[in-house]
N, C-alpha and C. Protein backbone atom coordinates (compact mmCIF):
# COMPACT_ATOMS: atom_id res chain seq x y z
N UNK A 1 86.94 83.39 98.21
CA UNK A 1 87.23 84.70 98.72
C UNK A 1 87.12 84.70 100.25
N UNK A 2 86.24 83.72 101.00
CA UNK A 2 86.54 83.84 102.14
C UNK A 2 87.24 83.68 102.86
N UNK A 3 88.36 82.40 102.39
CA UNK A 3 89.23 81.76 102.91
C UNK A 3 90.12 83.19 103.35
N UNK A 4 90.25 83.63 101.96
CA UNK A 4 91.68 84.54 101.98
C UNK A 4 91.05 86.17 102.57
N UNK A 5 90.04 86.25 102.80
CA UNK A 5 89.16 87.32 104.03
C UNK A 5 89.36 86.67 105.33
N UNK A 6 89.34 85.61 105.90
CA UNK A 6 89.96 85.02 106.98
C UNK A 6 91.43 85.30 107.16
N UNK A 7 91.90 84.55 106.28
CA UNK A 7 93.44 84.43 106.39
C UNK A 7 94.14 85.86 106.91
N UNK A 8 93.04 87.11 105.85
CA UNK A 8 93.48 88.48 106.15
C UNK A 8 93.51 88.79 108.05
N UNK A 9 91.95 88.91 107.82
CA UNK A 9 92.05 89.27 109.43
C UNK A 9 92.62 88.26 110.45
N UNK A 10 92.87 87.32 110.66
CA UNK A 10 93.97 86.74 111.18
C UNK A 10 95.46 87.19 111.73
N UNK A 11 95.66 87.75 110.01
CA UNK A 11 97.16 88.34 110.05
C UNK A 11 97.24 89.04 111.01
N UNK A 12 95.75 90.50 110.25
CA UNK A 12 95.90 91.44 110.86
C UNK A 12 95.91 91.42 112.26
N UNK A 13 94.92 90.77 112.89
CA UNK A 13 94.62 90.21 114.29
C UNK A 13 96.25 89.67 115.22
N UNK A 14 97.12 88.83 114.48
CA UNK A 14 97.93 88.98 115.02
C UNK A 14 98.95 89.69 114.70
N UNK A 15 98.89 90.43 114.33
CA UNK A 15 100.01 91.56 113.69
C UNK A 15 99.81 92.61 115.19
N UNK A 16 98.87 92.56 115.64
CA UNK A 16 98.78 93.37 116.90
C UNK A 16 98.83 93.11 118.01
N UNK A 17 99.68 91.69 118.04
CA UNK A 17 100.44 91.16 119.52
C UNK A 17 102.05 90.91 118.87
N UNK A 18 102.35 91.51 117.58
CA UNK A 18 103.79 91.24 117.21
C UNK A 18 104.53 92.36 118.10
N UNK A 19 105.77 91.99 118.80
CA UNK A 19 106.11 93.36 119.37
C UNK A 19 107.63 94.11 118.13
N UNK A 20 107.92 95.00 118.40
CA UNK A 20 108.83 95.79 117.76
C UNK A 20 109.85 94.61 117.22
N UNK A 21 110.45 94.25 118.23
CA UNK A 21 112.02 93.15 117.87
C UNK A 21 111.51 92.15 116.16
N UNK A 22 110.03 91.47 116.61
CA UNK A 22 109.30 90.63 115.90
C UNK A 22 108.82 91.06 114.59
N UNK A 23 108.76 92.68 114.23
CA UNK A 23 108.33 93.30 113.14
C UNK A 23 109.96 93.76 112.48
N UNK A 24 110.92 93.90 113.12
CA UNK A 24 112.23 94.35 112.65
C UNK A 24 112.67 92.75 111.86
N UNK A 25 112.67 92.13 112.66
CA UNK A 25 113.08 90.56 111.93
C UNK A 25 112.65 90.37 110.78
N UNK A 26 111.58 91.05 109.76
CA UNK A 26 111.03 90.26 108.17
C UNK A 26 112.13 91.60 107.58
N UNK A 27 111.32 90.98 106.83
CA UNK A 27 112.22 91.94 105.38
C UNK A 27 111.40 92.52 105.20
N UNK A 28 112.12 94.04 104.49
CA UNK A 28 111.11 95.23 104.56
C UNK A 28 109.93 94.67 103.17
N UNK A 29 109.79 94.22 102.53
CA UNK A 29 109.00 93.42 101.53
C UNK A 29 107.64 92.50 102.10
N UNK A 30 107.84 91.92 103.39
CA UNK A 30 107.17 91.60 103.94
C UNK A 30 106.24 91.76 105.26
N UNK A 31 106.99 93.15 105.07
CA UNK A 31 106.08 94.23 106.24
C UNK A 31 105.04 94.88 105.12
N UNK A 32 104.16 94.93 106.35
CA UNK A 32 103.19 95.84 106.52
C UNK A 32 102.42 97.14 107.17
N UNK A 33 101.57 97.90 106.81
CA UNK A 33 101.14 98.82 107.26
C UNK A 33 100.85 98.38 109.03
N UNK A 34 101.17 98.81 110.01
CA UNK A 34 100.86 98.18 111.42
C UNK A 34 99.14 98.32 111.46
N UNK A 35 98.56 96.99 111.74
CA UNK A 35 97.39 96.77 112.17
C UNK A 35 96.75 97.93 113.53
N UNK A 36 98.12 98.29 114.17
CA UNK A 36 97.28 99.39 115.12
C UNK A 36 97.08 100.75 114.64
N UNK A 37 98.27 100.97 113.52
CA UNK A 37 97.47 102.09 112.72
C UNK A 37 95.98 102.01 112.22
N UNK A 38 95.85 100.47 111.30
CA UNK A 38 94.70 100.54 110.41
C UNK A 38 93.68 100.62 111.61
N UNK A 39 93.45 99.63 112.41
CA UNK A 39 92.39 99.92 113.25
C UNK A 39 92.31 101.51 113.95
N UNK A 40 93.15 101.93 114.03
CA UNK A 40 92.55 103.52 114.99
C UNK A 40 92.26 104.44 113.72
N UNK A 41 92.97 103.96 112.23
CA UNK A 41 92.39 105.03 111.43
C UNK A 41 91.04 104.79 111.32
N UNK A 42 90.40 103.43 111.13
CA UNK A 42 89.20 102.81 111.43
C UNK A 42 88.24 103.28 112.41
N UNK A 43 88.80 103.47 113.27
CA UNK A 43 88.42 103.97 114.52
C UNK A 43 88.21 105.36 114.27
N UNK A 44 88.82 106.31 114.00
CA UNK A 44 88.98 107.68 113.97
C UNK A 44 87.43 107.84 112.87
N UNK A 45 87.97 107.59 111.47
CA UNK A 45 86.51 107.50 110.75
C UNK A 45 85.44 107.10 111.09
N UNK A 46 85.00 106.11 112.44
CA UNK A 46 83.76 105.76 112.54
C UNK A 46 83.64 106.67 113.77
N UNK A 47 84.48 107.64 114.36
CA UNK A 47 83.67 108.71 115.36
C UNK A 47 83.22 109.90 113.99
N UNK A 48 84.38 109.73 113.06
CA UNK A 48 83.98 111.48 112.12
C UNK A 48 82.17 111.38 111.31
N UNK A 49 82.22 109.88 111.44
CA UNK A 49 81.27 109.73 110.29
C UNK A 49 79.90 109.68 111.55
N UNK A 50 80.18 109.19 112.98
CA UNK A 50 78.92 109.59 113.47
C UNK A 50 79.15 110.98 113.90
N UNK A 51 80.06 112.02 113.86
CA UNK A 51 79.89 113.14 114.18
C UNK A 51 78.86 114.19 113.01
N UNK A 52 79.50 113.55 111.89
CA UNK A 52 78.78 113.85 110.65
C UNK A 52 77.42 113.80 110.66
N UNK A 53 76.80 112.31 110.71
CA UNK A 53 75.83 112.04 111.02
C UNK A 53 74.55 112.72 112.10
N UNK A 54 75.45 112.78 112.66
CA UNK A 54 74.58 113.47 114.00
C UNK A 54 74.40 114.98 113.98
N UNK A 55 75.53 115.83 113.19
CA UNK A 55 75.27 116.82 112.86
C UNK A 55 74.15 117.04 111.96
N UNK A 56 74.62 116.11 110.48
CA UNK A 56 73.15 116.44 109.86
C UNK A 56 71.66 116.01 110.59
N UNK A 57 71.40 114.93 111.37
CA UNK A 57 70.35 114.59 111.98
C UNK A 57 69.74 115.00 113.49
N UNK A 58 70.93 115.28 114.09
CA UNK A 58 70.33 115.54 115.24
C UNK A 58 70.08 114.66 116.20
N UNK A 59 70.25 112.93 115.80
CA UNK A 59 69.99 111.94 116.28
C UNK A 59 71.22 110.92 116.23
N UNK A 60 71.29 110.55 117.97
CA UNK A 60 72.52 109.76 117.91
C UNK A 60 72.61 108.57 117.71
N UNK A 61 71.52 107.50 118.05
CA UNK A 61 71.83 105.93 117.81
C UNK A 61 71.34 106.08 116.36
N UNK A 62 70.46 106.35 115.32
CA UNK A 62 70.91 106.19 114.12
C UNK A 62 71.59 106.81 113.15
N UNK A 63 72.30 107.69 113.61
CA UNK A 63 74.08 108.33 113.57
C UNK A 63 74.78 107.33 113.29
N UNK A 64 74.94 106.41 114.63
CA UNK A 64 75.81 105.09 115.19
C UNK A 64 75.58 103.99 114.24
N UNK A 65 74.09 103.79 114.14
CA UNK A 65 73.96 102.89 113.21
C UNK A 65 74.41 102.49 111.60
N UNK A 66 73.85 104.18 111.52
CA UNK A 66 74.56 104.86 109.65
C UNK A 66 75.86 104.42 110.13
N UNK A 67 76.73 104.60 110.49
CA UNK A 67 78.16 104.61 110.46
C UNK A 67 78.57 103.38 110.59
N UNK A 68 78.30 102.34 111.37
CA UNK A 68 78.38 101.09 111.67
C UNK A 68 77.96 100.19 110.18
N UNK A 69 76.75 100.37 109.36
CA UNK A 69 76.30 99.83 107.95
C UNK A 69 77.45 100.54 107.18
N UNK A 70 78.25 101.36 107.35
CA UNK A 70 79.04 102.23 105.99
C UNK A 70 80.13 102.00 106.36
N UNK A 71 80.67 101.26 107.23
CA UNK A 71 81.93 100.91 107.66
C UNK A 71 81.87 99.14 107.09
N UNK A 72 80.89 98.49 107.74
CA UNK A 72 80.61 97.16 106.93
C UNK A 72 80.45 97.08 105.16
N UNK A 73 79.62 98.05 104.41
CA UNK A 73 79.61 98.05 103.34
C UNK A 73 80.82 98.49 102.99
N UNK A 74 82.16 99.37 103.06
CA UNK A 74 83.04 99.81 102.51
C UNK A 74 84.21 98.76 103.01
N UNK A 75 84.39 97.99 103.84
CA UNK A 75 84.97 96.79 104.29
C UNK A 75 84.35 95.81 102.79
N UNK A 76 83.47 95.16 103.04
CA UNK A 76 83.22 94.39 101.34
C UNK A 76 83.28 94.63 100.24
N UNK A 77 82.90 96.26 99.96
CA UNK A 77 83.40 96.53 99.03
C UNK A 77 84.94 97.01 98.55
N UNK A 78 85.42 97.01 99.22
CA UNK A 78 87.01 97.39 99.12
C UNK A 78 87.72 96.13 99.09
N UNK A 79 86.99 94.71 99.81
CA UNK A 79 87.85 93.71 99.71
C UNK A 79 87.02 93.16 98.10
N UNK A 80 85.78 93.12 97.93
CA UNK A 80 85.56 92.66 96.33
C UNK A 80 86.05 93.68 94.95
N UNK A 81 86.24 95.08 95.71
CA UNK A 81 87.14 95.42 94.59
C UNK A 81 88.64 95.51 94.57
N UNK A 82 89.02 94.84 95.37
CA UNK A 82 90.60 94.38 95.60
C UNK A 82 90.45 93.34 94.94
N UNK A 83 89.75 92.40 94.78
CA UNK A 83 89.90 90.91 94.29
C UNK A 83 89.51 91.06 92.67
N UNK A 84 88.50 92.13 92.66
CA UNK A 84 88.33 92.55 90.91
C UNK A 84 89.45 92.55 90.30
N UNK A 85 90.12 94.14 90.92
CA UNK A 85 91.31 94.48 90.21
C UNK A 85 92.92 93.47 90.07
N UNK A 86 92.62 92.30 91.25
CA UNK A 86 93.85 91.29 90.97
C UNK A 86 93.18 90.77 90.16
N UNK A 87 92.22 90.40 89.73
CA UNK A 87 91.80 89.22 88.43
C UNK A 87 92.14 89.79 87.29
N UNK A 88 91.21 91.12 87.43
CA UNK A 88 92.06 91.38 86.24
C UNK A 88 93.10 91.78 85.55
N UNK A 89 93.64 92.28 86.63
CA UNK A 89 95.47 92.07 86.52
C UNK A 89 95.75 91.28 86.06
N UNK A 90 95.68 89.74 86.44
CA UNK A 90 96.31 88.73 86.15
C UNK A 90 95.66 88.45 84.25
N UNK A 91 94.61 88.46 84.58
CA UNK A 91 93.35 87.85 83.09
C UNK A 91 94.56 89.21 82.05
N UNK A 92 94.94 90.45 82.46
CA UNK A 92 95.72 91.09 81.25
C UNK A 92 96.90 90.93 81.15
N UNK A 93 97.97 90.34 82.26
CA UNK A 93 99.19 90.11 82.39
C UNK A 93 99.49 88.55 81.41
N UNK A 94 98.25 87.73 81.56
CA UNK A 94 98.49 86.43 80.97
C UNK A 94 98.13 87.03 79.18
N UNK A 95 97.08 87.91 78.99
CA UNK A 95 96.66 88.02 77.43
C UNK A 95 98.36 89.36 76.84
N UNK A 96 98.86 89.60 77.70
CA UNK A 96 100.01 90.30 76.89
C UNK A 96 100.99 89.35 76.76
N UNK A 97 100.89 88.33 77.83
CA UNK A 97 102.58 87.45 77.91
C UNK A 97 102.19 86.63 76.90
């Protein structure tokens, strides 16, 4: 799983020096969501969630912190339950064929 958690951010990593001409060239099959979207939606949620934070607490660096652990935990968990749901995709695609 790490390999292909590398391989990911890589992409993504360079998906955000591809310019326009370079993203028109694949086939629409092999596009993707633009990496500068995902990062600023990324971005956007980790100001809402320390705004959140700080509202309920009152306190800003462990606001920052909460938000920073819940951005890392929902990053692993979204990539180990991405990798769940392809297994078992595949483990039911092979027991029907």
């Amino acid at each position: 799983m790490g390999k292909s958690l590398t391989a990911g951010l890589g992409k993504a990593l360079s998906d955000l020096r591809q310019t326009a001409d370079q993203r028109a060239q694949l086939s629409r099959t092999d596009q993707y969501m633009s990496s500068k979207v995902v990062f600023g939606l990324i971005a956007l949620m980790f100001v809402l969630m320390c705004v959140l934070y700080v509202h309920l607490t009152s306190l800003l660096w462990p606001a920052i912190l909460a938000a920073v652990v819940m951005l890392l935990v929902g990053f692993f968990f979204a990539t180990v339950s991405g990798n769940l749901v392809g297994f078992i995709g595949l483990r039911i695609t092979r027991f029907r064929g």
